[in-house]
PDB file of N, CA and C in Angstrom:
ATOM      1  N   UNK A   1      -3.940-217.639  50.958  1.00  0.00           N
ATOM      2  CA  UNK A   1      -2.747-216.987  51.478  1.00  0.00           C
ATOM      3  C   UNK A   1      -2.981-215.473  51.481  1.00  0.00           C
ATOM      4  N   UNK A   2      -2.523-214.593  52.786  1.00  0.00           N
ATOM      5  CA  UNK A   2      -2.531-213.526  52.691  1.00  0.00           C
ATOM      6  C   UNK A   2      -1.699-212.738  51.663  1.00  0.00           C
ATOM      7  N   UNK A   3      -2.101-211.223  50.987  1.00  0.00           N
ATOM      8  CA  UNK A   3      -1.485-211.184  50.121  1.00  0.00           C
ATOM      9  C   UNK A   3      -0.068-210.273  50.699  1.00  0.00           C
ATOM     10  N   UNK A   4       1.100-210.384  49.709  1.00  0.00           N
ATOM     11  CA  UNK A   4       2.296-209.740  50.138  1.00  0.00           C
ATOM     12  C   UNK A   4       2.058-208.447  50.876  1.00  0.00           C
ATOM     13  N   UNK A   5       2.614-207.992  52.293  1.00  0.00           N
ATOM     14  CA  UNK A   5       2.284-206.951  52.167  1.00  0.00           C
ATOM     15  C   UNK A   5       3.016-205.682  51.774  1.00  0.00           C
ATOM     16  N   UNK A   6       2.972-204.118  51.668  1.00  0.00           N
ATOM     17  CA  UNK A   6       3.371-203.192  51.238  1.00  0.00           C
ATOM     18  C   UNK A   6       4.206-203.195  51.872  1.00  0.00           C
ATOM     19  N   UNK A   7       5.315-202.098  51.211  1.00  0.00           N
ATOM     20  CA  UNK A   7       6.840-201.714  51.584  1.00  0.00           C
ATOM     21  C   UNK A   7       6.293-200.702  52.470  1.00  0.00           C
ATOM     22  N   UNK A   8       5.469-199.866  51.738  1.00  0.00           N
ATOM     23  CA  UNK A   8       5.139-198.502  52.769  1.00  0.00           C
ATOM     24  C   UNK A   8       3.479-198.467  52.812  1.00  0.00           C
ATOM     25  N   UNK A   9       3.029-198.823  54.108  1.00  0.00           N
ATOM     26  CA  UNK A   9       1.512-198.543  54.507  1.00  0.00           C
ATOM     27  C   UNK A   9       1.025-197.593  54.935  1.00  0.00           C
ATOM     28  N   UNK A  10       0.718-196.761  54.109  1.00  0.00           N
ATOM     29  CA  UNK A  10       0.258-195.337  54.007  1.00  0.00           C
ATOM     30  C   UNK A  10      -1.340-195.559  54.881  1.00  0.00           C
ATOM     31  N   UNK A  11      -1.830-196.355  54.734  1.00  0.00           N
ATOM     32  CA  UNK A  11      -3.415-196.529  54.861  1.00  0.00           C
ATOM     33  C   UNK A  11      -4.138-197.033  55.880  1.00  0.00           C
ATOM     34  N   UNK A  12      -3.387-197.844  56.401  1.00  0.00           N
ATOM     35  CA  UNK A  12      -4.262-198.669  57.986  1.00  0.00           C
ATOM     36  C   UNK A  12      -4.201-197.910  58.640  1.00  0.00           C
ATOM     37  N   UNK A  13      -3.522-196.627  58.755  1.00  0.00           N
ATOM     38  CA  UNK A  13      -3.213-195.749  60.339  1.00  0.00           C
ATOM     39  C   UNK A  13      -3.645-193.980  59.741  1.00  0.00           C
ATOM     40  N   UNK A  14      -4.347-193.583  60.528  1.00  0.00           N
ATOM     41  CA  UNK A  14      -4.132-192.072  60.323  1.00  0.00           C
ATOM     42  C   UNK A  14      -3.441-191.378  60.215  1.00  0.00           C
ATOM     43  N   UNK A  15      -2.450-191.780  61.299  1.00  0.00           N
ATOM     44  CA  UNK A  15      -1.019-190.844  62.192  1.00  0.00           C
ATOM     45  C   UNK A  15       0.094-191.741  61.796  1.00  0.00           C
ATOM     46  N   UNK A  16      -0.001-192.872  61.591  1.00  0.00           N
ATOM     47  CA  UNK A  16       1.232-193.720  61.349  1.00  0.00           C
ATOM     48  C   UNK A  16       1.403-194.714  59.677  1.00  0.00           C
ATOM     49  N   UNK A  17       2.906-194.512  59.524  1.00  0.00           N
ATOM     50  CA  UNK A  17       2.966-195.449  58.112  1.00  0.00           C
ATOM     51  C   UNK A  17       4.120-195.654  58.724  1.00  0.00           C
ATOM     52  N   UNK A  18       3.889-197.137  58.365  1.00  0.00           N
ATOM     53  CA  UNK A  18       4.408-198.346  58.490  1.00  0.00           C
ATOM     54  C   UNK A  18       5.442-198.619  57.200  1.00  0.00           C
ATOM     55  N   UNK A  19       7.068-198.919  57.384  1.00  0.00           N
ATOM     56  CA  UNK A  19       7.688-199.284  55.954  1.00  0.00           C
ATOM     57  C   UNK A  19       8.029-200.452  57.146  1.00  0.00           C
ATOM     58  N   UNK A  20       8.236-201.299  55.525  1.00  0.00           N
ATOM     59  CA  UNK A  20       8.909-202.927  55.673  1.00  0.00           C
ATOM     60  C   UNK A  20      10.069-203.193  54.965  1.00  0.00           C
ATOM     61  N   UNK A  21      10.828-204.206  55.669  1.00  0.00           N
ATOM     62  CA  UNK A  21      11.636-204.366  54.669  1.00  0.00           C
ATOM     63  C   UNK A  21      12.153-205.964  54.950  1.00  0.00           C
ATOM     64  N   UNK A  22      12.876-206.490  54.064  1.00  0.00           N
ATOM     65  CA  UNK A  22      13.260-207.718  54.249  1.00  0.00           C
ATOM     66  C   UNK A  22      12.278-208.454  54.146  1.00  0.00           C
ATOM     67  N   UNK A  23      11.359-208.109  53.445  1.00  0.00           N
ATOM     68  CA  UNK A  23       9.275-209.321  53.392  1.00  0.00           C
ATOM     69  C   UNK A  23      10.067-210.644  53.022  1.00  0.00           C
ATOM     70  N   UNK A  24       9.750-211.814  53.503  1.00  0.00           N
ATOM     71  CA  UNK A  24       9.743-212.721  53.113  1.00  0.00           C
ATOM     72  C   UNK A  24       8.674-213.818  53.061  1.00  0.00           C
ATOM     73  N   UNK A  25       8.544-214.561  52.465  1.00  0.00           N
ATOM     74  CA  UNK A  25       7.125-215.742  52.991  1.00  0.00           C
ATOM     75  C   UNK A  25       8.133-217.090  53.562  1.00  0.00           C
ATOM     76  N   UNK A  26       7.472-217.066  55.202  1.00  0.00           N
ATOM     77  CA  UNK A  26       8.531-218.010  55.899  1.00  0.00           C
ATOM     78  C   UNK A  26       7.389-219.137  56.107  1.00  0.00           C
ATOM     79  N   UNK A  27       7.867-220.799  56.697  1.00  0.00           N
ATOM     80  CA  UNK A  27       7.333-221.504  57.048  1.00  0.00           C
ATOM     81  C   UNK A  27       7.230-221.576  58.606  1.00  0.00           C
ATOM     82  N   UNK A  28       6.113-221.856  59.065  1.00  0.00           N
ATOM     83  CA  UNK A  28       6.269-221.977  60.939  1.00  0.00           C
ATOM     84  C   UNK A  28       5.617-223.318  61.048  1.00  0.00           C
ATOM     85  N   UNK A  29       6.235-223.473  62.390  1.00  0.00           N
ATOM     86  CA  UNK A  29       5.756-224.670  63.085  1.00  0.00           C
ATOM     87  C   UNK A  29       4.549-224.213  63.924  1.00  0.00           C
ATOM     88  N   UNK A  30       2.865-224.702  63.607  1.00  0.00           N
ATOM     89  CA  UNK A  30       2.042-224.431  64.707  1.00  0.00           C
ATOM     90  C   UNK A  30       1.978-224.980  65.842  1.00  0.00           C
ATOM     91  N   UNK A  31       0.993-225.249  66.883  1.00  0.00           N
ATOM     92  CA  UNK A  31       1.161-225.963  68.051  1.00  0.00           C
ATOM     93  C   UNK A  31       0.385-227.358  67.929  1.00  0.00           C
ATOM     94  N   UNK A  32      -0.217-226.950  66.803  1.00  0.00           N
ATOM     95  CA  UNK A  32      -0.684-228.717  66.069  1.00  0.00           C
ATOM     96  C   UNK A  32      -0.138-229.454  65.417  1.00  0.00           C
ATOM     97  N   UNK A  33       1.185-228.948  65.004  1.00  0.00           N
ATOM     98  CA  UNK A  33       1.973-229.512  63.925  1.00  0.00           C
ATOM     99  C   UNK A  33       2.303-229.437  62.830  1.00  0.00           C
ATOM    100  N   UNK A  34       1.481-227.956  62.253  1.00  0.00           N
ATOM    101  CA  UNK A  34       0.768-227.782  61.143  1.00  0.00           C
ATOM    102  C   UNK A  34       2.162-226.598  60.838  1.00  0.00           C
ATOM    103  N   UNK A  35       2.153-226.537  59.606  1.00  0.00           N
ATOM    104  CA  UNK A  35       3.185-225.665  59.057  1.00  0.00           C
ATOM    105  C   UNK A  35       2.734-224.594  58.242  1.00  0.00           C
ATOM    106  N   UNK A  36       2.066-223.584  58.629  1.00  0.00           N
ATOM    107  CA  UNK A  36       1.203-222.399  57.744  1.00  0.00           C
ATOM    108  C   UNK A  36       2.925-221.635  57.370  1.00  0.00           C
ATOM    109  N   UNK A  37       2.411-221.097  56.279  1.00  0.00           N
ATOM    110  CA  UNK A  37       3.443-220.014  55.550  1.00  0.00           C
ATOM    111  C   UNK A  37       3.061-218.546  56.045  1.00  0.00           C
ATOM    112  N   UNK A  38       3.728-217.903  56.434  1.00  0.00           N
ATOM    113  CA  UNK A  38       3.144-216.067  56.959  1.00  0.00           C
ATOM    114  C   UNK A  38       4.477-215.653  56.257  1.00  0.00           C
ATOM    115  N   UNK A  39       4.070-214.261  56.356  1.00  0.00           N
ATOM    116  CA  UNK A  39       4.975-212.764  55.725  1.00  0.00           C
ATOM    117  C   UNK A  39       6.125-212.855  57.269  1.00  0.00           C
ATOM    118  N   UNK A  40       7.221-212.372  57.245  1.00  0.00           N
ATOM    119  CA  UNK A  40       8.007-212.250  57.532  1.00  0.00           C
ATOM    120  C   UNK A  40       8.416-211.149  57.456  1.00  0.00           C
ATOM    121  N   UNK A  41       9.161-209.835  58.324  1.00  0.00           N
ATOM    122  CA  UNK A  41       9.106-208.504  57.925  1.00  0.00           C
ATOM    123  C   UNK A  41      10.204-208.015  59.267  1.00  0.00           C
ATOM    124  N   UNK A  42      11.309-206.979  58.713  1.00  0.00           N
ATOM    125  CA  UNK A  42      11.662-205.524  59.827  1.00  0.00           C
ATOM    126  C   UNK A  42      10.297-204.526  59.375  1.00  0.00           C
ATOM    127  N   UNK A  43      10.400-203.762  60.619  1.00  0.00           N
ATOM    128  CA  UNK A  43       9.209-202.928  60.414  1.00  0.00           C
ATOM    129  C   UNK A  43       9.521-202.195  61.062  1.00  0.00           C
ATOM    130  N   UNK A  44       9.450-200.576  60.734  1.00  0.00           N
ATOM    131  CA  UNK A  44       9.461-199.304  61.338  1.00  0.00           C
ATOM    132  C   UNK A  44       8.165-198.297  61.025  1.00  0.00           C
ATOM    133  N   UNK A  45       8.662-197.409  62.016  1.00  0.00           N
ATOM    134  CA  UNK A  45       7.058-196.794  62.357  1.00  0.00           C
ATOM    135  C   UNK A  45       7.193-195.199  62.088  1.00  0.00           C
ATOM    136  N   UNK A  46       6.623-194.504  61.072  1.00  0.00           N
ATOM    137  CA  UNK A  46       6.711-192.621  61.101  1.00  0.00           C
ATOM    138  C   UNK A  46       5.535-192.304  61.441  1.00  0.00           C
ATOM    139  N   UNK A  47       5.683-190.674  61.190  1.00  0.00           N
ATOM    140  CA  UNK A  47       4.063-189.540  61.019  1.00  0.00           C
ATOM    141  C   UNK A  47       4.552-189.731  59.440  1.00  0.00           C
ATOM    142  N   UNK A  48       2.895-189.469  59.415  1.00  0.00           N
ATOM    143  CA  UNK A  48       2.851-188.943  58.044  1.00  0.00           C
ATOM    144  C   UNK A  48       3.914-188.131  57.497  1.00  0.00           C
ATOM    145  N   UNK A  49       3.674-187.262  58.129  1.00  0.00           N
ATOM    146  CA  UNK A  49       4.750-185.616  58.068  1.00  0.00           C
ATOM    147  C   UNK A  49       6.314-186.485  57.489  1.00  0.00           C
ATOM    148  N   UNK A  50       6.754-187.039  58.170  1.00  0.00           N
ATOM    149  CA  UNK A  50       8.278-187.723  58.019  1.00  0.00           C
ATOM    150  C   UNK A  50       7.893-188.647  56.937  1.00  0.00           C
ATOM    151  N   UNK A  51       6.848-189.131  56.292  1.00  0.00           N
ATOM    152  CA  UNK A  51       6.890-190.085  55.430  1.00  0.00           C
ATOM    153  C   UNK A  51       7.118-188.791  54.370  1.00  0.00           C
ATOM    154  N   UNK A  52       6.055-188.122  54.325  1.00  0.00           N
ATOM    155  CA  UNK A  52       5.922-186.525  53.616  1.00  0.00           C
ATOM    156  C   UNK A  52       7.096-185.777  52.956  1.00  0.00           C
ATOM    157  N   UNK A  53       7.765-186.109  54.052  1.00  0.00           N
ATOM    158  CA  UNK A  53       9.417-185.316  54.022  1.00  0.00           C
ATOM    159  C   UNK A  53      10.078-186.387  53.258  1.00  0.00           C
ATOM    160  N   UNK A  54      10.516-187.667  53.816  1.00  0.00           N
ATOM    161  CA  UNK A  54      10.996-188.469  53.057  1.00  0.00           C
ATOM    162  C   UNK A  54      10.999-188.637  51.085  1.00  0.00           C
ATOM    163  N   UNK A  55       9.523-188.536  51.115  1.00  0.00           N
ATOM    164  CA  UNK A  55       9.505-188.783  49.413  1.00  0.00           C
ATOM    165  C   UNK A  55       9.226-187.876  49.348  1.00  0.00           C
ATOM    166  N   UNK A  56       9.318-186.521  49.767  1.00  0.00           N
ATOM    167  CA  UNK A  56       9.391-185.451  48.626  1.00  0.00           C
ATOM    168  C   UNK A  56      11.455-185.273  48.309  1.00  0.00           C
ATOM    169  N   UNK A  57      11.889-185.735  49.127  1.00  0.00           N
ATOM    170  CA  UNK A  57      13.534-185.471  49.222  1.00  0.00           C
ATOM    171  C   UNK A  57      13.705-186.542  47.854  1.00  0.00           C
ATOM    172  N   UNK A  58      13.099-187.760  47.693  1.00  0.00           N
ATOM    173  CA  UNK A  58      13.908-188.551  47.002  1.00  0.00           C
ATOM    174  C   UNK A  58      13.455-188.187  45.746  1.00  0.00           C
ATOM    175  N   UNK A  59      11.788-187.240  45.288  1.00  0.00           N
ATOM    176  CA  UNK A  59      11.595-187.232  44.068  1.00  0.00           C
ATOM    177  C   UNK A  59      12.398-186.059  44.035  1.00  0.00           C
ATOM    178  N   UNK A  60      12.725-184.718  44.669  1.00  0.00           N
ATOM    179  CA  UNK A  60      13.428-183.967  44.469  1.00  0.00           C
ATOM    180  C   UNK A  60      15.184-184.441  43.929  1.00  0.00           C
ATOM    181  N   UNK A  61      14.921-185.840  44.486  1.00  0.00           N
ATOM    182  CA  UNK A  61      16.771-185.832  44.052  1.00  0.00           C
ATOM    183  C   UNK A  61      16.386-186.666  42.753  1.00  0.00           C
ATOM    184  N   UNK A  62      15.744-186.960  42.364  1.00  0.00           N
ATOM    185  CA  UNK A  62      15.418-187.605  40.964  1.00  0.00           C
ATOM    186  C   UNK A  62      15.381-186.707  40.345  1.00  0.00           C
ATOM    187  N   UNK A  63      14.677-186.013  40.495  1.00  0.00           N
ATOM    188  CA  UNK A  63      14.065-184.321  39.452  1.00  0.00           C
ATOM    189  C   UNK A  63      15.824-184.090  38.783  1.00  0.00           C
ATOM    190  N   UNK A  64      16.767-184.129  40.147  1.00  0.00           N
ATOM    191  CA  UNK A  64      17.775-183.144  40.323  1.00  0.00           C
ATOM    192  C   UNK A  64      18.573-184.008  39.061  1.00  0.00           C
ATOM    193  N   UNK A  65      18.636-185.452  39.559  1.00  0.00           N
ATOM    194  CA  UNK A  65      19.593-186.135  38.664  1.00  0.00           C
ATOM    195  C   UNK A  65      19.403-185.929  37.234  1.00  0.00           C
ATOM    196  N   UNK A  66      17.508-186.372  36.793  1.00  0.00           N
ATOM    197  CA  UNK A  66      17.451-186.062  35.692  1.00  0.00           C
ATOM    198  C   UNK A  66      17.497-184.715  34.881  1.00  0.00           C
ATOM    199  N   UNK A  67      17.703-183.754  35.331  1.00  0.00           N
ATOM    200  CA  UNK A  67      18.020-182.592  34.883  1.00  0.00           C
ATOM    201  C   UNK A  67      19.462-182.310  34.707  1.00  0.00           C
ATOM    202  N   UNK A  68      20.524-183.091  35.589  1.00  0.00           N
ATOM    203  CA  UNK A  68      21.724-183.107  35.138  1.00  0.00           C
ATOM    204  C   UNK A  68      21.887-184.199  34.022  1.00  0.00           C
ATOM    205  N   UNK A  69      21.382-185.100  33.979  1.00  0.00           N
ATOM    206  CA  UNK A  69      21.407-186.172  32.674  1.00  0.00           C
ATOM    207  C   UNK A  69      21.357-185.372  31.325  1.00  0.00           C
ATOM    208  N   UNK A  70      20.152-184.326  31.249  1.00  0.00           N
ATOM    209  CA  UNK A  70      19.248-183.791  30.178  1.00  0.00           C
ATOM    210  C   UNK A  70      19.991-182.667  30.176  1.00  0.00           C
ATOM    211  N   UNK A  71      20.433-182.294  30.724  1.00  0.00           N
ATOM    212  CA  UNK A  71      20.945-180.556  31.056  1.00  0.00           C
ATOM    213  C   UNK A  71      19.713-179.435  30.599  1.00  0.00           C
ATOM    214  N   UNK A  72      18.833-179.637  31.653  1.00  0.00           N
ATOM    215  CA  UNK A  72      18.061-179.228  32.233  1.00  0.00           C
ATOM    216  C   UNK A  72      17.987-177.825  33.350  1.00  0.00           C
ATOM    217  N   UNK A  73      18.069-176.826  33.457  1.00  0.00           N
ATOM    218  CA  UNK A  73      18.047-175.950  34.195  1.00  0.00           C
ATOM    219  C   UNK A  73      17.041-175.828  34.944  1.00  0.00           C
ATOM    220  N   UNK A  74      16.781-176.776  36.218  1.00  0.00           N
ATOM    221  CA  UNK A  74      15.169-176.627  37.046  1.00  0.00           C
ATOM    222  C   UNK A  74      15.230-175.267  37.679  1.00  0.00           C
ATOM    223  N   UNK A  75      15.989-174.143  37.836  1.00  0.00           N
ATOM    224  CA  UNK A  75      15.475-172.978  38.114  1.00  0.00           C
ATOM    225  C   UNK A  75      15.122-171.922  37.208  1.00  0.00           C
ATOM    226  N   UNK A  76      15.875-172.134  35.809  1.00  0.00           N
ATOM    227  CA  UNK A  76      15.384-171.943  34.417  1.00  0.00           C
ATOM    228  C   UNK A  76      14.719-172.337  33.670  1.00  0.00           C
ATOM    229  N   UNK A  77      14.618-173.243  33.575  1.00  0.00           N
ATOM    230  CA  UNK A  77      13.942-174.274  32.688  1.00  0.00           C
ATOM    231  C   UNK A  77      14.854-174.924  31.495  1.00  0.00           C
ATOM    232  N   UNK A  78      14.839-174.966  30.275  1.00  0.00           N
ATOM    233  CA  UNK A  78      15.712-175.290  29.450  1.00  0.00           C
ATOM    234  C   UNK A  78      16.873-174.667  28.884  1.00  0.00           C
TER     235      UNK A  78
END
């Protein structure tokens, strides 16, 4: 069986990453009769750049939360 694939495929493409969502392992009907199991997937398409942008926004809003948890001053420091 192929293995699950990634949420976000940074790697098969130069210019493009690939996120998934909804993976499932479905059953199909072949044209022999045969019932193979495959990945199942929504799939959308960025640049790098927008993947780039994306997770730097969400570790920035992590940073942000945990510094309000800790009371943390990230333009001060502690």
């Amino acid at each position: 069986m192929v293995e699950r694939p990634k949420e976000f495929d940074t790697e098969s493409s130069p210019t493009t990453v690939y996120q998934r969502r909804k993976i499932q392992l479905v059953e199909v009907e072949g044209s022999d009769g045969t019932k193979p199991t495959v990945w199942e997937y929504e799939e959308r398409t960025m640049s790098h750049t927008e993947y780039m942008a994306i997770t730097n926004a969400i570790t920035q809003s992590k940073l942000e939360y945990l510094a309000a948890m800790t009371d943390i001053d990230l333009e001060g420091g502690l």
